[in-house]
Every structure is written in C-alpha cells, then in structure tokens.
Protein backbone atom coordinates (compact mmCIF):
# COMPACT_ATOMS: atom_id res chain seq x y z
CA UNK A 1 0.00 0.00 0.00
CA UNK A 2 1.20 3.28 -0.78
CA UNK A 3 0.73 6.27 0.98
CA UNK A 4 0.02 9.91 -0.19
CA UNK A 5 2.43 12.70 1.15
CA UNK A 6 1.86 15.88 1.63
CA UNK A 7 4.60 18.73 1.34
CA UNK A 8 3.94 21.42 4.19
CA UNK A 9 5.22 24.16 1.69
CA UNK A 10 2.10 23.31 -0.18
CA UNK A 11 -0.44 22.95 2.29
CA UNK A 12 -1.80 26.69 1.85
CA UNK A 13 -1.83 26.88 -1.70
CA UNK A 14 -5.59 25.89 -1.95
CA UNK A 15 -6.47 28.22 0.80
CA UNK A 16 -4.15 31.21 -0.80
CA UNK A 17 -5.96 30.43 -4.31
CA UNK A 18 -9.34 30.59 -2.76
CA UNK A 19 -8.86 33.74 -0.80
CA UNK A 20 -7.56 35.46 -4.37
CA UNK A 21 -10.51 34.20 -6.00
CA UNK A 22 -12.67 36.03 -3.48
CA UNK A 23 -10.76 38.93 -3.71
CA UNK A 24 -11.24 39.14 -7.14
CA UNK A 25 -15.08 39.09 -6.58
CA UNK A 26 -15.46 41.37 -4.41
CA UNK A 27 -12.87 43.89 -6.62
CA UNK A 28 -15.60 42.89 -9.42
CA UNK A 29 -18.58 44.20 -7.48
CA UNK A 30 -17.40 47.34 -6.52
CA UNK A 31 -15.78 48.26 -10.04
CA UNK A 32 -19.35 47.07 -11.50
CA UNK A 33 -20.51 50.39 -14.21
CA UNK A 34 -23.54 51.36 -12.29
CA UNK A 35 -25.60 52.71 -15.77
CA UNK A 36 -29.25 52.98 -15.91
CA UNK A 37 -31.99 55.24 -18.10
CA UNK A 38 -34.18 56.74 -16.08
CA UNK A 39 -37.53 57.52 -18.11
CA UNK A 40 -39.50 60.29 -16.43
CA UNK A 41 -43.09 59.61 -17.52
CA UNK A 42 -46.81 60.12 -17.37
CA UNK A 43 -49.42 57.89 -18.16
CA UNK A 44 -51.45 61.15 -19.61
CA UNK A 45 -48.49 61.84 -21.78
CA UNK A 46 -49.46 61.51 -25.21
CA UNK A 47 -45.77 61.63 -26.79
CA UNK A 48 -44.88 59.26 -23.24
CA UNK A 49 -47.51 56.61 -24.94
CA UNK A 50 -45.82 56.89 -28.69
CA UNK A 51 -42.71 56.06 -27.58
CA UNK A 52 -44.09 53.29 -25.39
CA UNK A 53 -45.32 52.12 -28.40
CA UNK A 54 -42.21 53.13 -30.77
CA UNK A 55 -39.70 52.42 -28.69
CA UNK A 56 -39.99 50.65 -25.26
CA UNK A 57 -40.99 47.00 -26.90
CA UNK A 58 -38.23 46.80 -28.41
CA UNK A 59 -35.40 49.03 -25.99
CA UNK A 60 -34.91 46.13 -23.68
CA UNK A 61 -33.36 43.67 -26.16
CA UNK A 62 -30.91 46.26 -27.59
CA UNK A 63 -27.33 46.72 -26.75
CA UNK A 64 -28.00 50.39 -25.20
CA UNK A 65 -30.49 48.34 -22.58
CA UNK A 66 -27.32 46.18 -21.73
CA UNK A 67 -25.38 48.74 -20.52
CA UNK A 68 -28.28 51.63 -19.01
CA UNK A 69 -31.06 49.64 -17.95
CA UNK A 70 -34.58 51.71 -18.08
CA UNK A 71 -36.08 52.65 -14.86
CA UNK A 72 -39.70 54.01 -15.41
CA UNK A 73 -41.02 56.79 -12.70
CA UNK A 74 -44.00 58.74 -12.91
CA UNK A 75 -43.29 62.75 -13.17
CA UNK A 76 -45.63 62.77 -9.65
CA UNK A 77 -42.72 60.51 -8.25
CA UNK A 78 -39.89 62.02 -10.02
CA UNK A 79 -40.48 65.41 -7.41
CA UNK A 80 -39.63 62.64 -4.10
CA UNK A 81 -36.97 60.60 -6.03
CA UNK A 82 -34.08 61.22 -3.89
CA UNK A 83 -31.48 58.34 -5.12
CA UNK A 84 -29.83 60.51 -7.11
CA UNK A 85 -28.71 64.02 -7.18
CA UNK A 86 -30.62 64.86 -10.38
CA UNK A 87 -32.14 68.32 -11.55
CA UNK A 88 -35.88 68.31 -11.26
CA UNK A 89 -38.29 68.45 -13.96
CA UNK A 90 -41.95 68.41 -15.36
CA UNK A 91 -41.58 67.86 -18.72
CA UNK A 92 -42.61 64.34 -19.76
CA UNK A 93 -41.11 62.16 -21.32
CA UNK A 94 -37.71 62.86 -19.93
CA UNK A 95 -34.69 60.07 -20.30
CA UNK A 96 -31.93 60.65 -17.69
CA UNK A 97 -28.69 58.79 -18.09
CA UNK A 98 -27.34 57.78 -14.84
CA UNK A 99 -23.19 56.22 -14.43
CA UNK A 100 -21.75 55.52 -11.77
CA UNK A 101 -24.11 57.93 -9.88
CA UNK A 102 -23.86 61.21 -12.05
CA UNK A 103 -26.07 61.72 -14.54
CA UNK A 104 -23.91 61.73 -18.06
CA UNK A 105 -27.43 63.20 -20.13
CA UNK A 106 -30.66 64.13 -20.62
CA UNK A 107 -32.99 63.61 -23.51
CA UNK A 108 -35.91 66.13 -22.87
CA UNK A 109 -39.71 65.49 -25.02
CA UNK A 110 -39.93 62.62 -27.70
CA UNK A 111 -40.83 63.07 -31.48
CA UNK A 112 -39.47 59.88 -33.70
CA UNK A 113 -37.33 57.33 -33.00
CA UNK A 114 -34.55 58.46 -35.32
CA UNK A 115 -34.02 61.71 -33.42
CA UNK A 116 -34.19 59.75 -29.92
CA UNK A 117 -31.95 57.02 -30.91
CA UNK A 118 -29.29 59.88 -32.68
CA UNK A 119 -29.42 61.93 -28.69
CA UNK A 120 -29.08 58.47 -27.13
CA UNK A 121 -26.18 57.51 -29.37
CA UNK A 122 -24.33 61.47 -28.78
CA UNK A 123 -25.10 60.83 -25.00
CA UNK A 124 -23.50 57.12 -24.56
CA UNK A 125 -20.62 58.41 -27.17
CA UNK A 126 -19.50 61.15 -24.76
C-alpha cells in the first residue's frame, strides 16, 4: 500500500488560491458600471404613450439596454426621487442617463425614434 504525502510548503496553496478568488469578486462588485436610463413619464403623456409604443418594446433587447437599464417613474414621483442628485423636472417624457451615480445626459420630449436614438447615441458616445 502506498501512501500519499503531503509537502507542508504546499499545504496553503488551496487556501491562498481561494482567498484570491474572493478577492477578485469582491474587486468585481465594486468596479461594476452602475448605468441605468431613467424615463421620467406620465401615463397622460401623449408623446410618453408613442414612444411606449415606438420604442420601449423593443429598448430592452438592444445593446443600449445592456449597458443603461430603463427605470420608469412617474413625473408625480420624479419630485420625491431622492437616489440621485438629479435636476428636477416636469416635462414628460424625460430620459436621464445615470453612471456611476452622475447623470452623463438628458434627452428632454420625444418626437421619432430616429431623433431619440441619434441623442441616445451622442449621449453614450460622450
């Protein structure tokens, strides 16, 4: 029978290699881009509704959703929302682009997608 021998200068390597691997975790989590779209909103709006129907179907699966998430809040809300620092406003539909805490831009008022996609694109490019 043969026995198995363990050399003491490698007894903490498993323990060393897990504690890195946490590390590296937890370094992940707090570098994480916090990026989100806030959409300031009404459900009176009438341009809020056409870009409901232009554009919100179909925002979630695109590669701008990926990296700012949309975050619907009504304008009534939007007067009480304290998470951010963020300059109030009434004007509905209003997209607010929140990284890492700051707000980066602001699309103000909808008409067609082209022109909301072209301020999105200027905003993220920036």
């Amino acid at each position: 029978m043969t026995s198995i021998h363990f050399s003491k200068k490698y007894i903490h390597t498993p323990i060393i290699v897990f504690l890195i691997f946490i590390t590296s975790i937890f370094q992940s989590v707090d570098a994480k881009d916090t990026s989100l779209m806030i959409m300031i909103t009404d459900k009176n709006c009438l341009y809020c509704i056409v870009w409901e129907k232009q554009i919100g179907k179909i925002y979630p699966k695109t590669e701008i959703a990926k990296k700012f998430s949309l975050h619907r809040i009504e304008v009534k809300n939007f007067v009480n929302y304290t998470k951010y620092d963020l300059k109030k406003t009434n004007i509905t539909p209003t997209f607010i682009f929140i990284k890492n805490d700051n707000e980066v831009g602001r699309i103000e008022g909808y008409t067609n997608p082209e022109m909301f996609w072209w301020q999105v694109d200027e905003i993220i490019d920036n």
